[in-house]
Protein backbone atom coordinates (compact mmCIF):
# COMPACT_ATOMS: atom_id res chain seq x y z
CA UNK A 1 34.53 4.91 -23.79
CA UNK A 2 35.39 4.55 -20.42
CA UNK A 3 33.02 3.93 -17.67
CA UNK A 4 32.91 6.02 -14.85
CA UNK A 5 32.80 4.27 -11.05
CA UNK A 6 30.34 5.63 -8.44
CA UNK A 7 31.79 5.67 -5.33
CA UNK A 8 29.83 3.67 -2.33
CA UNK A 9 29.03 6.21 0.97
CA UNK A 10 28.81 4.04 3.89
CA UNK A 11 26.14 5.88 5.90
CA UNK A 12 26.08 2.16 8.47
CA UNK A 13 27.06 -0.86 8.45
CA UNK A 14 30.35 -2.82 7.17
CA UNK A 15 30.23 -6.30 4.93
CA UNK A 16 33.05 -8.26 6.94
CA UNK A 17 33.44 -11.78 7.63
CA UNK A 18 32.59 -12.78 10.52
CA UNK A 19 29.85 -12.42 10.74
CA UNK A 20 29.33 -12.58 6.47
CA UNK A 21 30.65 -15.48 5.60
CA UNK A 22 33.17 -15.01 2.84
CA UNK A 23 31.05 -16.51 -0.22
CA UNK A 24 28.24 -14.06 1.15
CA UNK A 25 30.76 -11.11 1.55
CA UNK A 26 32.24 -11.67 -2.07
CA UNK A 27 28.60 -12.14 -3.61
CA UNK A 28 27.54 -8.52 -1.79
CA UNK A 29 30.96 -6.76 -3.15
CA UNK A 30 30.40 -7.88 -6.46
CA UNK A 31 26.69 -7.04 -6.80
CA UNK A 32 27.68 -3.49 -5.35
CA UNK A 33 30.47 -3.65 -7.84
CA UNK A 34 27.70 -3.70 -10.99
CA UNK A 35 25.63 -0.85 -9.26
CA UNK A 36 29.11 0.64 -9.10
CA UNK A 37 29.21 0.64 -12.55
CA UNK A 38 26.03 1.93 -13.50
CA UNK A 39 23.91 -1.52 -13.42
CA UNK A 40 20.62 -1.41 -12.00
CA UNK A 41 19.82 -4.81 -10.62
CA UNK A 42 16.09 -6.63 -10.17
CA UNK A 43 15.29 -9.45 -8.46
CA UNK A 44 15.94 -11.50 -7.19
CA UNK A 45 19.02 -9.77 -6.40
CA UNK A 46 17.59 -6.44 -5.51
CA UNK A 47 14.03 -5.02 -5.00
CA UNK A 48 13.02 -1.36 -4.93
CA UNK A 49 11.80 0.04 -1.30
CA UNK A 50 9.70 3.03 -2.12
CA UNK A 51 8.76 3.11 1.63
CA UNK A 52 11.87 4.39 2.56
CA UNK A 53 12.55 7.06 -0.50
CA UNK A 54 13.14 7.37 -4.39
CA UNK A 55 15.82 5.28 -6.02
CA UNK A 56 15.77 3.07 -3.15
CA UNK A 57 16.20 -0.63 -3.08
CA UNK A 58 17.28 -3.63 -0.93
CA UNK A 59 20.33 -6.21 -1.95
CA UNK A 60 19.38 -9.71 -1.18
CA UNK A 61 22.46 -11.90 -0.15
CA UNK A 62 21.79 -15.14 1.06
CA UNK A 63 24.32 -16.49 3.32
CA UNK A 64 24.64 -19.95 4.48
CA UNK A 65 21.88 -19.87 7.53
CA UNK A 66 21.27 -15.46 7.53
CA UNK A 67 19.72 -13.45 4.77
CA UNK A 68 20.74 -10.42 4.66
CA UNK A 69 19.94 -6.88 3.29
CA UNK A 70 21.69 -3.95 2.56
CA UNK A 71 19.95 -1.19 1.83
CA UNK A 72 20.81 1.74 -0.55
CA UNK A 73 20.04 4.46 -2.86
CA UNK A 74 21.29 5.14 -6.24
CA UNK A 75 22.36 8.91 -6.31
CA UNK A 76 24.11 10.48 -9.97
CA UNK A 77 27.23 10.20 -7.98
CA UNK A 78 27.39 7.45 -5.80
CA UNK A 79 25.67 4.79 -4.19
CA UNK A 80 24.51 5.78 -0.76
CA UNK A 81 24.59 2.33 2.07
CA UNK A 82 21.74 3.13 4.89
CA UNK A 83 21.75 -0.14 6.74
CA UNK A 84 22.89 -3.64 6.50
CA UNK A 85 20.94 -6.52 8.57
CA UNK A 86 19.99 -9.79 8.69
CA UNK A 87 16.16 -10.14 7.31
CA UNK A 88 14.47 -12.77 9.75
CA UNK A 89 10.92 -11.93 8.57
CA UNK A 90 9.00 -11.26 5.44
CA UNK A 91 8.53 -7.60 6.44
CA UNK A 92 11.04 -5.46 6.86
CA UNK A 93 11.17 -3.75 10.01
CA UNK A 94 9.44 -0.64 10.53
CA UNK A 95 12.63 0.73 13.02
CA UNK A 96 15.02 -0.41 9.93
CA UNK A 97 12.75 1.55 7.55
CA UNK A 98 12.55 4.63 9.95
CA UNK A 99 16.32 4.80 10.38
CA UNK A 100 16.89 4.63 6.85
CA UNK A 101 14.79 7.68 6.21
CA UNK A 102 16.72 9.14 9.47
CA UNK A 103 19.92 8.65 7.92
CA UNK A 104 19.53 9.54 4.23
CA UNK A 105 17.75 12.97 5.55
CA UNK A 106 20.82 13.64 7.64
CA UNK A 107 23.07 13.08 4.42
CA UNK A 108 20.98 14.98 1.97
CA UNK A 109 20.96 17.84 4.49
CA UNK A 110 24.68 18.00 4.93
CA UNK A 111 25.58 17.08 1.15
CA UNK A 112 23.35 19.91 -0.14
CA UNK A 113 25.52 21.75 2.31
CA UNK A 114 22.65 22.29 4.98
């Protein structure tokens, strides 16, 4: 049985080093890799953020002196990226939250073909 591969939709954002640096950037690929391949992740690597919608979560990638977050949703056919930051607080931000909601309502509007 072969497994299929959801593609990732970049809605934002781009891992690249700088200013990831490259253990960070190979952690993030590989634990977007697993959801990818159908894993669903906990924590501590990932957390669900119902604030923003259903079947969204946040990766946690600790870098050297940055944590960072990437949030995403996990669709049937893909894995949807709505923003990728570095987390300087407990909370996350209520503009980050906002624009996530911003973005995936844009892309559910166009992918459902309006």
């Amino acid at each position: 049985m072969v497994n299929s591969v959801k593609p990732v939709v970049w809605l934002a954002g781009e891992i690249k080093t700088p200013p990831f640096s490259r253990a960070a950037r190979l952690e993030a690929g590989f634990l977007l890799r697993r959801l990818q391949l159908g894993e669903m992740l906990s924590l501590p690597q990932s957390r669900p953020m119902p604030s923003i919608g259903r079947r969204c979560h946040e990766l946690r990638i600790q870098d050297e002196s940055t944590t960072w977050r990437i949030i995403y949703r996990v669709d049937p056919d893909g894995i949807v990226i709505m923003e990728i930051f570095s987390k300087k607080t407990q909370k996350t931000p209520a503009t980050v939250i906002e624009r996530c909601k911003a973005r995936l309502k844009a892309y559910d509007e166009v992918s459902k073909g309006g």
